[in-house]
N, C-alpha and C. Protein backbone atom coordinates (compact mmCIF):
# COMPACT_ATOMS: atom_id res chain seq x y z
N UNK A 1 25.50 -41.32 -64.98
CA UNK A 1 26.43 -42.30 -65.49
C UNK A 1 25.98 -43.69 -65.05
N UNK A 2 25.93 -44.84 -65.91
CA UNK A 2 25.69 -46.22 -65.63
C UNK A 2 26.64 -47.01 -65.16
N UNK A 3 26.83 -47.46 -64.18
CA UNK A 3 27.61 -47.98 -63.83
C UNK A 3 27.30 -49.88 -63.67
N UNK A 4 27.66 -50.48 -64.54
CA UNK A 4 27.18 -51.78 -64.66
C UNK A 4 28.53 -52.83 -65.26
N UNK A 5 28.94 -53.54 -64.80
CA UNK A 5 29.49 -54.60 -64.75
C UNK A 5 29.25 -55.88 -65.72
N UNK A 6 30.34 -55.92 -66.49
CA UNK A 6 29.95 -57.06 -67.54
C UNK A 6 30.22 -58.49 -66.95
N UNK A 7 29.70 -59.44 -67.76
CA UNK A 7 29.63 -60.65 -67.36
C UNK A 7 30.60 -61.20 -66.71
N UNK A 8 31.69 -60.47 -67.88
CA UNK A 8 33.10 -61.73 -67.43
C UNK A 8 33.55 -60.88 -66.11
N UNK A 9 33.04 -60.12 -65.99
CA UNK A 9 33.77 -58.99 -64.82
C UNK A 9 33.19 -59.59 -63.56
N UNK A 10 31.97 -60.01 -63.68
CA UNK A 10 31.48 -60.80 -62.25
C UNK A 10 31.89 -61.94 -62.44
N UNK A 11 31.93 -62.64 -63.81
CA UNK A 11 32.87 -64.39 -63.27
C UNK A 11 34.32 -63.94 -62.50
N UNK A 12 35.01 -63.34 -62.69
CA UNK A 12 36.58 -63.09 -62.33
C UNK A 12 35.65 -62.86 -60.48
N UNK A 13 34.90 -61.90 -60.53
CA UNK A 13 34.88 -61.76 -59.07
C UNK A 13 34.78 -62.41 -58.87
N UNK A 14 33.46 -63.34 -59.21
CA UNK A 14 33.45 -64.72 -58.58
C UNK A 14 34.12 -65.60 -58.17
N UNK A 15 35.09 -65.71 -59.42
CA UNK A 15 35.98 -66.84 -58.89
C UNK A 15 37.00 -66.55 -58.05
N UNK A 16 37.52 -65.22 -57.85
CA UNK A 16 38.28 -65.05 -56.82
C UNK A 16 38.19 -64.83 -55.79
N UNK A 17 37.01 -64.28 -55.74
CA UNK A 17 36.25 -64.29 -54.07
C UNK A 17 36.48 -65.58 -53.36
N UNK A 18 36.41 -67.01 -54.38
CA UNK A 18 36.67 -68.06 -53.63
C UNK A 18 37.36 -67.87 -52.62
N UNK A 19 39.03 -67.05 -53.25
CA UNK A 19 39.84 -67.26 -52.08
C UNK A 19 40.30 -66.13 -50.92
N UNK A 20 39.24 -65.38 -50.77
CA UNK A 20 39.24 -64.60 -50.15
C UNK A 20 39.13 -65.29 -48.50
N UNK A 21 38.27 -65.69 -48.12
CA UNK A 21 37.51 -66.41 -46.96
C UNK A 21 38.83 -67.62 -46.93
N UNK A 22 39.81 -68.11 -47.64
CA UNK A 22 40.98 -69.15 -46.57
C UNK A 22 42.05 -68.46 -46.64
N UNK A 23 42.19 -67.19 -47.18
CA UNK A 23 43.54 -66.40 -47.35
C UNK A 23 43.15 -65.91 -45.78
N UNK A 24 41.85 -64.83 -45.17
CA UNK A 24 41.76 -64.54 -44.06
C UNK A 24 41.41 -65.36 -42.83
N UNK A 25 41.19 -67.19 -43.59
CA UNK A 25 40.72 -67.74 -42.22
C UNK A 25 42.40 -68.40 -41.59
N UNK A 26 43.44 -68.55 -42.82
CA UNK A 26 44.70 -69.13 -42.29
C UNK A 26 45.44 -67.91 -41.61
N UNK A 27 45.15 -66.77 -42.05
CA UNK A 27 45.64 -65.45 -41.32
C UNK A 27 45.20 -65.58 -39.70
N UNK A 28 43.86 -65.89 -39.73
CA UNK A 28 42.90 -65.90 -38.45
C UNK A 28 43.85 -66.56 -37.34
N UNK A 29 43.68 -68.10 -38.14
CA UNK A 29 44.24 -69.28 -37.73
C UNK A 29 45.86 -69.07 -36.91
N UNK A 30 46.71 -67.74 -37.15
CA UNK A 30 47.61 -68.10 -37.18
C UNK A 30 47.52 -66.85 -35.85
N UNK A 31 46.64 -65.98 -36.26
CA UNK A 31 46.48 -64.62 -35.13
C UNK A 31 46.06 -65.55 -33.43
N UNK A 32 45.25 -66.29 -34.26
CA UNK A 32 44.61 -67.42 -32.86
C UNK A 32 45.38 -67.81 -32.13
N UNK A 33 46.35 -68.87 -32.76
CA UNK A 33 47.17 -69.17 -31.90
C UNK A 33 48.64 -68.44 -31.07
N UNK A 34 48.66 -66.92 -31.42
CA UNK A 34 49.59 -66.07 -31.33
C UNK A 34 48.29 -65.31 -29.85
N UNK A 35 47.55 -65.46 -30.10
CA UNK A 35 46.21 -65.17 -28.89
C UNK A 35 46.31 -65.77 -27.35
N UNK A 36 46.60 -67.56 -28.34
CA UNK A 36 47.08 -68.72 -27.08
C UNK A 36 48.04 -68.60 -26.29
N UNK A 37 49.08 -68.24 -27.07
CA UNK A 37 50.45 -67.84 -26.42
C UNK A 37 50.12 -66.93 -25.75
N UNK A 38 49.46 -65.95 -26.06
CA UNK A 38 49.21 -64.63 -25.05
C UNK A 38 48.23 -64.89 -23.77
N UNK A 39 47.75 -65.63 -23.73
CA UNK A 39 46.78 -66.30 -22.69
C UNK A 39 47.23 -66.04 -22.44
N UNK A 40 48.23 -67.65 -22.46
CA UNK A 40 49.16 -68.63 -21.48
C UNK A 40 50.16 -67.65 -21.00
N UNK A 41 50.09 -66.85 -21.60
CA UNK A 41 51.73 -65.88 -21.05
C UNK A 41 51.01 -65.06 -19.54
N UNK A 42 49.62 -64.22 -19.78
CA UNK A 42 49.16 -63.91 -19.39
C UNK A 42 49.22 -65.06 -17.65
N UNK A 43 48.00 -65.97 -18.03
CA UNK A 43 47.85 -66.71 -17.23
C UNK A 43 49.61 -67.22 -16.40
N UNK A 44 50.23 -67.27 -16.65
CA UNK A 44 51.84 -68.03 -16.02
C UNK A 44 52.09 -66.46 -15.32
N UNK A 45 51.81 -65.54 -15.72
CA UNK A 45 51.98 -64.60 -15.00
C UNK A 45 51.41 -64.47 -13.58
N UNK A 46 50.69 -65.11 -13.06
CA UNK A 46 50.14 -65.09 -12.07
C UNK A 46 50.90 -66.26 -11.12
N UNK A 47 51.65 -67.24 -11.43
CA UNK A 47 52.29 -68.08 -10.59
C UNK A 47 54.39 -68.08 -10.86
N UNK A 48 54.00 -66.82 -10.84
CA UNK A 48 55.88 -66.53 -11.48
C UNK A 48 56.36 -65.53 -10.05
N UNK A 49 57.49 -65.86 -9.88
CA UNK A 49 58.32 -65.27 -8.75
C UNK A 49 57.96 -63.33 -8.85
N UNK A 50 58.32 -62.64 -8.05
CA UNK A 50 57.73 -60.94 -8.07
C UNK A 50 59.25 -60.38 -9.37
N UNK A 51 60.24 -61.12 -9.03
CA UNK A 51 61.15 -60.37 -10.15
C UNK A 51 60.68 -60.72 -11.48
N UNK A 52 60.44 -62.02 -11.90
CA UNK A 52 59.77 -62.61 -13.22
C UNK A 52 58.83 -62.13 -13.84
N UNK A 53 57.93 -61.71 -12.49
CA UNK A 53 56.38 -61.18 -12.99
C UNK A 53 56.66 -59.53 -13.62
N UNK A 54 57.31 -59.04 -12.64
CA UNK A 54 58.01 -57.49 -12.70
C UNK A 54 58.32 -57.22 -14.16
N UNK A 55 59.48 -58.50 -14.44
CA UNK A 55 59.37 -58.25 -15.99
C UNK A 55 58.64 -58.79 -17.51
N UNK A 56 58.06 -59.55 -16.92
CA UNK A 56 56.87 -60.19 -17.63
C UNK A 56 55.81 -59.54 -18.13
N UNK A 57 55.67 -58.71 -16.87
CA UNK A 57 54.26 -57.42 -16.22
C UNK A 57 54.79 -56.41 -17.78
N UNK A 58 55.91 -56.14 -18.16
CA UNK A 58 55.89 -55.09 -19.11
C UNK A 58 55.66 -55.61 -20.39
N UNK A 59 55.59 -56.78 -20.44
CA UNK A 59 54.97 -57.06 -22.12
C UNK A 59 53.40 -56.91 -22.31
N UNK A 60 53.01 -56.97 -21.01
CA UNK A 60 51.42 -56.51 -21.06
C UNK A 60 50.91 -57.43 -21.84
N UNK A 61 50.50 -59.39 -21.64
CA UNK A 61 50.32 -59.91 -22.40
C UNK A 61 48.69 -60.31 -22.03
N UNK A 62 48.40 -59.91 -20.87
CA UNK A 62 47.10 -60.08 -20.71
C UNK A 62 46.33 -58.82 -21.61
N UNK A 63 46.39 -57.38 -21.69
CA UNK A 63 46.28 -56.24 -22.36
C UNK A 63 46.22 -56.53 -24.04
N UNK A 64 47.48 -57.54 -24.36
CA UNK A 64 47.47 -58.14 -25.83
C UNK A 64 46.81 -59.12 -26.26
N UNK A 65 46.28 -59.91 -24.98
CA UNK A 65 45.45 -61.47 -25.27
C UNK A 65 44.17 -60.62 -25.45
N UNK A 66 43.52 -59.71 -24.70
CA UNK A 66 42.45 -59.08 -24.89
C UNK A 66 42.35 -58.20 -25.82
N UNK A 67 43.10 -57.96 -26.90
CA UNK A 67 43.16 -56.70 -27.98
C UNK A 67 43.00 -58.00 -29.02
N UNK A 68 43.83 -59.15 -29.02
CA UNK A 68 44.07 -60.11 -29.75
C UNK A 68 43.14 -61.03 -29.97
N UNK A 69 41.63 -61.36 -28.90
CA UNK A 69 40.63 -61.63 -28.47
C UNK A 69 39.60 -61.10 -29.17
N UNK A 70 39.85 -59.44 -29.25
CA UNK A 70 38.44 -58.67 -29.78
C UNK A 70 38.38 -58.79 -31.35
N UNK A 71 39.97 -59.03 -31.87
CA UNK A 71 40.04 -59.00 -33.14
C UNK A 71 39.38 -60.08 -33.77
N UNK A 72 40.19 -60.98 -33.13
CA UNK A 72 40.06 -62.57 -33.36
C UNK A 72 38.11 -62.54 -33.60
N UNK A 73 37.52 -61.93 -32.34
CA UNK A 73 35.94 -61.79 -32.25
C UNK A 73 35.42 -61.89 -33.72
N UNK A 74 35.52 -60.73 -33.82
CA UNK A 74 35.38 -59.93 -35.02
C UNK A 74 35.53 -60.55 -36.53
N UNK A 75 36.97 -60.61 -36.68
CA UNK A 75 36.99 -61.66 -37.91
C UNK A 75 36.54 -62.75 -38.17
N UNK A 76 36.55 -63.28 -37.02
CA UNK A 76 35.73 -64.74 -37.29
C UNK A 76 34.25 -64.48 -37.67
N UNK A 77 33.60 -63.41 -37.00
CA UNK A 77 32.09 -63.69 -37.65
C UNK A 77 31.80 -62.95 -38.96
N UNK A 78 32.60 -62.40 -39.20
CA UNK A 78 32.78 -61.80 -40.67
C UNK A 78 33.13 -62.83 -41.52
N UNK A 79 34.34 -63.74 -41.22
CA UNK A 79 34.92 -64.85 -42.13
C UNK A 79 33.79 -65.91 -41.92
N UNK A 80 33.08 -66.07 -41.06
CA UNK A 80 32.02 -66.87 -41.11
C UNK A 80 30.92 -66.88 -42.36
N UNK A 81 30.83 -65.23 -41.86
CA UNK A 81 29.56 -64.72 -43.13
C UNK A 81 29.85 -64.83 -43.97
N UNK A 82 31.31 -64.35 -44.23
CA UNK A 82 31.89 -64.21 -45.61
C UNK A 82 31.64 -65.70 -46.51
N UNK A 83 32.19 -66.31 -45.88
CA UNK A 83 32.32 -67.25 -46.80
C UNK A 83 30.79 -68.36 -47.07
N UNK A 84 29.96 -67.92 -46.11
CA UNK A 84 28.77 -68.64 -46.16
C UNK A 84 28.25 -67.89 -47.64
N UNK A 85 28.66 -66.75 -47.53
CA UNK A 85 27.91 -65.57 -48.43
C UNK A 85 28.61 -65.93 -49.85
N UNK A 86 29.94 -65.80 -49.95
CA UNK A 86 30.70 -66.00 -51.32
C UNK A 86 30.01 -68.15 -51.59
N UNK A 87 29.71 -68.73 -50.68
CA UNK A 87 29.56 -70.06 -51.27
C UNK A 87 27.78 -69.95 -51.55
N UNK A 88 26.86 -69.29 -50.98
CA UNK A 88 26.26 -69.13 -52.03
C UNK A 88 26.30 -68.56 -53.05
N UNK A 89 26.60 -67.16 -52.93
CA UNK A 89 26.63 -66.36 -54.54
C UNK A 89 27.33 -67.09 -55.48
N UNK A 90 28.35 -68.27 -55.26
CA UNK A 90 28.85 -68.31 -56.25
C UNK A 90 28.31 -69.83 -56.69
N UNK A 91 27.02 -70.73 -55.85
CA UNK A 91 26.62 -71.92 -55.86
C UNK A 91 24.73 -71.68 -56.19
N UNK A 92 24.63 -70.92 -55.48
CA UNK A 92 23.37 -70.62 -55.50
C UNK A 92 22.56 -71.78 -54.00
N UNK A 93 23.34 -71.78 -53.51
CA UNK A 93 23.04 -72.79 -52.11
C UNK A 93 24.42 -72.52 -51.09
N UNK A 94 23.88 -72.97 -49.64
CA UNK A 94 24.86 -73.93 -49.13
C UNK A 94 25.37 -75.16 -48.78
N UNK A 95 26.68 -75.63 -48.63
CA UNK A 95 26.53 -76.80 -48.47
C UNK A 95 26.75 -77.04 -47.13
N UNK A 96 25.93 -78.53 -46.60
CA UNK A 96 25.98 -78.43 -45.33
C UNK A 96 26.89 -79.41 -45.24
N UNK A 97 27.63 -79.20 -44.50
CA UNK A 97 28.73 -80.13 -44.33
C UNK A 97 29.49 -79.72 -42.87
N UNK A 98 30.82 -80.37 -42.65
CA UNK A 98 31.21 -80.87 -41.49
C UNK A 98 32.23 -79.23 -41.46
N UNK A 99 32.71 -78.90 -42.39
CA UNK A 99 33.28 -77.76 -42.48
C UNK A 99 32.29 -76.43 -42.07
N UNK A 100 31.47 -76.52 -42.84
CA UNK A 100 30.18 -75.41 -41.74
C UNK A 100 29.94 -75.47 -41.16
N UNK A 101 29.34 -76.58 -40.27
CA UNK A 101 29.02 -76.70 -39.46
C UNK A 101 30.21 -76.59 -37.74
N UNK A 102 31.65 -76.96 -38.57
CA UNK A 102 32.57 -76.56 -37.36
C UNK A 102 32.57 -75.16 -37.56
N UNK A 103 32.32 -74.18 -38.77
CA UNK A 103 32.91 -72.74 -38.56
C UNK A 103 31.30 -72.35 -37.96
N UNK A 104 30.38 -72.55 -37.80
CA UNK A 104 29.42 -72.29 -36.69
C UNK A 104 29.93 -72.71 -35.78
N UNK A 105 29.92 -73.55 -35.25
CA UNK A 105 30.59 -74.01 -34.06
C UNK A 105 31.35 -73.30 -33.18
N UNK A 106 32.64 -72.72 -34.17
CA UNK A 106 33.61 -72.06 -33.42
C UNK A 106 32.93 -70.46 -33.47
N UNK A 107 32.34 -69.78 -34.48
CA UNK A 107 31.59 -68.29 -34.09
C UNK A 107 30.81 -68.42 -33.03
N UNK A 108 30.34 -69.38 -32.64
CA UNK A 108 29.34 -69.48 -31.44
C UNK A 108 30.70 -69.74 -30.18
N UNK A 109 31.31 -70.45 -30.02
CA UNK A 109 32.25 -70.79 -29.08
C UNK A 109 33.53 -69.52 -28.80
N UNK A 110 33.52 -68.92 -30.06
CA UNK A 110 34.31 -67.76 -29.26
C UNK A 110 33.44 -66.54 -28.72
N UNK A 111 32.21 -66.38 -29.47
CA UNK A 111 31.20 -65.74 -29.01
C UNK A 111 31.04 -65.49 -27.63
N UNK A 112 31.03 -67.19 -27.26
CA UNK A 112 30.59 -67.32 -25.51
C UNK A 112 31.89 -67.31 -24.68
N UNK A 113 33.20 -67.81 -25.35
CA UNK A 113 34.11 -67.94 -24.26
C UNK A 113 34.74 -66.09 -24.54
N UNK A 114 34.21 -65.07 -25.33
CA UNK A 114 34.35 -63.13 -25.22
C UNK A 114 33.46 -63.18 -24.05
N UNK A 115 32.11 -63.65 -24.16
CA UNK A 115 31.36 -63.46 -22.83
C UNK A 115 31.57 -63.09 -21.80
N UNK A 116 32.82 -64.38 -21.05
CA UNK A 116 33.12 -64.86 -19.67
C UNK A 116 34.01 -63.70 -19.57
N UNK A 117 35.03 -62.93 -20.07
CA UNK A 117 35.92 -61.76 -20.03
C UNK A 117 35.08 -61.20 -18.61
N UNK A 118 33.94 -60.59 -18.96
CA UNK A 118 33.79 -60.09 -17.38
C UNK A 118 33.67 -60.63 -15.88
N UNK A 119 33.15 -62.14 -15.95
CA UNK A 119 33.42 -62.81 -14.74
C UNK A 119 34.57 -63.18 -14.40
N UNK A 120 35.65 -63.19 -15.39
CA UNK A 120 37.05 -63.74 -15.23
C UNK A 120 37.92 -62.11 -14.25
N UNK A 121 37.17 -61.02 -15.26
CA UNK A 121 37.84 -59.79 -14.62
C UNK A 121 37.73 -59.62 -13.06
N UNK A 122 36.33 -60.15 -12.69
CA UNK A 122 35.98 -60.01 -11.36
C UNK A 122 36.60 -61.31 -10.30
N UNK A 123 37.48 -62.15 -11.55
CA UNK A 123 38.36 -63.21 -10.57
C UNK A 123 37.99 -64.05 -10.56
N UNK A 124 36.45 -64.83 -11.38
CA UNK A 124 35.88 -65.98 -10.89
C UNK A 124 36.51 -66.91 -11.88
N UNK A 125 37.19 -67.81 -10.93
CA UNK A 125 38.28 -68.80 -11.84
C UNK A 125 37.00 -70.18 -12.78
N UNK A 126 35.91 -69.91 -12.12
CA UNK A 126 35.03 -71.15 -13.27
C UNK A 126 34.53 -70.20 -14.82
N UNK A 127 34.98 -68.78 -14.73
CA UNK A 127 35.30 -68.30 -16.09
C UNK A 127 36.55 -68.61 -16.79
N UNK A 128 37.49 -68.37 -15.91
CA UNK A 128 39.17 -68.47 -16.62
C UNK A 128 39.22 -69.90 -17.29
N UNK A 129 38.29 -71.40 -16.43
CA UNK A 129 38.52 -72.28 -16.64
C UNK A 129 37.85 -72.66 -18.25
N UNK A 130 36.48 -72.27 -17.98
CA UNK A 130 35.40 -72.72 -19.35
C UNK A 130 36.29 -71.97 -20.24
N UNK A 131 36.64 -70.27 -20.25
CA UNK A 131 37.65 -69.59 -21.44
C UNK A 131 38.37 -70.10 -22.08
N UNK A 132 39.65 -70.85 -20.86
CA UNK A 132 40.16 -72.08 -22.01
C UNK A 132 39.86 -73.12 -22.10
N UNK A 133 38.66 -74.00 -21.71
CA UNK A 133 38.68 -74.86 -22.44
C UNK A 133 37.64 -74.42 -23.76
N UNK A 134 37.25 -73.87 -23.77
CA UNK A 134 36.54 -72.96 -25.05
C UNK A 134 37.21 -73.30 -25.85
N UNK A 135 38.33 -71.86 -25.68
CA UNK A 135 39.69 -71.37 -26.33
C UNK A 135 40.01 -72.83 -27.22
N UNK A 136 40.67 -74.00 -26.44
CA UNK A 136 41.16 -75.19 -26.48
C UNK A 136 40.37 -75.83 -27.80
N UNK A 137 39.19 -76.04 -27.46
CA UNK A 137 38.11 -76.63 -28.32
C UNK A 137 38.06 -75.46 -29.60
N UNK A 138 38.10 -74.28 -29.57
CA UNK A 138 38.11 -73.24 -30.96
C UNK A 138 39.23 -73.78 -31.70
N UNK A 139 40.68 -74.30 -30.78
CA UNK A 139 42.00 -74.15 -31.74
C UNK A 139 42.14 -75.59 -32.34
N UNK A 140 41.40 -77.01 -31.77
CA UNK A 140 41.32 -77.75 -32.48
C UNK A 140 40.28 -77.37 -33.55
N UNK A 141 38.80 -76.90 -33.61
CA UNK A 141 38.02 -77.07 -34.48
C UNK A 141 38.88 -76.51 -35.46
N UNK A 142 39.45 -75.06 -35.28
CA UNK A 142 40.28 -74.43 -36.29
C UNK A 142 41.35 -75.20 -37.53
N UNK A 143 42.17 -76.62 -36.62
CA UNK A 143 42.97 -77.08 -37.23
C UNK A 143 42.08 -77.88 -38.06
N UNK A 144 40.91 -78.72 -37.70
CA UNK A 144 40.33 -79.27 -38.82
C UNK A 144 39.31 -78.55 -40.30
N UNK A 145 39.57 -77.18 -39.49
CA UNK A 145 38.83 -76.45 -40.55
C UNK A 145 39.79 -76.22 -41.51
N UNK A 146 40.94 -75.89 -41.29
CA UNK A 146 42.33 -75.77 -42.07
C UNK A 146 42.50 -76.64 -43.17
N UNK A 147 42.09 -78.55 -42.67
CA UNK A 147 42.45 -79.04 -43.44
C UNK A 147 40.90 -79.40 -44.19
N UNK A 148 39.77 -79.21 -43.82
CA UNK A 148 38.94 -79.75 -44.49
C UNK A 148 38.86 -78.20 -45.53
N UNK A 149 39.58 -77.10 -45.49
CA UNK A 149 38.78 -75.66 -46.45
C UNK A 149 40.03 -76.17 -47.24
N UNK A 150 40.91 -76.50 -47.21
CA UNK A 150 41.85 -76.92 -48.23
C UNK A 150 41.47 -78.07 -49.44
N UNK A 151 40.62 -78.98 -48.68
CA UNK A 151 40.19 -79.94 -49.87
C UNK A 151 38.86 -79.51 -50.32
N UNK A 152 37.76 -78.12 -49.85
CA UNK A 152 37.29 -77.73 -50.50
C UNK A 152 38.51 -76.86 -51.74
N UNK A 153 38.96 -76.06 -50.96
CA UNK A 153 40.26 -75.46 -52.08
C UNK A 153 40.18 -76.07 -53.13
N UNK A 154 40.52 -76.98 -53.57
CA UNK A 154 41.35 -78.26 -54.38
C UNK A 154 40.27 -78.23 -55.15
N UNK A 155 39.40 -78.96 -54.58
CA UNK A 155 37.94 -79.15 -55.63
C UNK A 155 37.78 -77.79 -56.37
N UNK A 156 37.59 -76.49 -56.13
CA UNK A 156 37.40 -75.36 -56.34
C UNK A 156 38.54 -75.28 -57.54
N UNK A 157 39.85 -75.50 -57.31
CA UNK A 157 40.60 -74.70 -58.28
C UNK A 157 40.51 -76.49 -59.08
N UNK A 158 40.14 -77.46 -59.02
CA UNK A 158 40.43 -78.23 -59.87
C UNK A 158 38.95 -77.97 -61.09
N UNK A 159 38.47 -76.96 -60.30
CA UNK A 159 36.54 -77.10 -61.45
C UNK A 159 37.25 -75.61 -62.22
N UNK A 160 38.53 -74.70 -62.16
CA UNK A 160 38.47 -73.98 -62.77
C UNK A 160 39.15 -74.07 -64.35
């Protein structure tokens, strides 16, 4: 059996693939900062009274910052590829711009601040520190990626 795909059947992919890569990077975006909170919850756990911590201790938010961490890992270098991949196939190039160049930025920066996870485990607070300011520096690049993939958006659905 042939299995082959007509023209208009790959324009439709095409063009909807556009929005594949900001439907999962505002999802990302939103897992990220639900990550932050879990740090910080994490981290405040360590300077909270023994009854506070006692019940703090059962939301297990350090356990969730690190489940929330691996995901976060993960999607981002997929949503990285992804969309490097859907803006060529559907350009026949990339463009280099300030928007790629921050979503490199941040695959490399969460890359390295997953790294430190094991020196931080062993207590060394000049991991906990670089982690967030990593972290810190990922969640701004993130907000400007937000608004600069939106005015790619725009351009995109205004050429359709």
């Amino acid at each position: 059996m042939d299995f082959a795909l007509s023209d208009s059947v790959i324009d439709s992919i095409k063009t909807y693939s556009n929005f594949l890569h900001p439907i999962a990077m505002w999802a990302l975006f939103f897992m990220t900062l639900y990550a932050g909170y879990l740090g910080i919850q994490s981290r405040r756990l360590r300077s909270v009274d023994k009854e506070t911590r006692r019940a703090m201790a059962k939301k297990k938010f350090g356990d969730r910052h690190y489940k929330y961490g691996s995901i976060l890992l993960a999607i981002m270098v997929i949503g990285n590829t992804e969309g490097m991949a859907v803006t060529y196939w559907n350009n026949g190039k990339l463009f280099v711009d300030d928007h790629l160049l921050a979503g490199i930025a941040m695959t490399t920066l969460i890359a390295v601040a997953a790294s430190l996870v094991p020196p931080m485990r062993r207590g060394k607070d000049w991991a906990r520190y670089s982690h967030i300011a990593l972290s810190t520096i990922i969640v701004g690049l993130f907000g400007w990626q937000a608004v600069s993939g939106m005015e790619i958006m725009n351009k995109i659905i205004s050429q359709l």
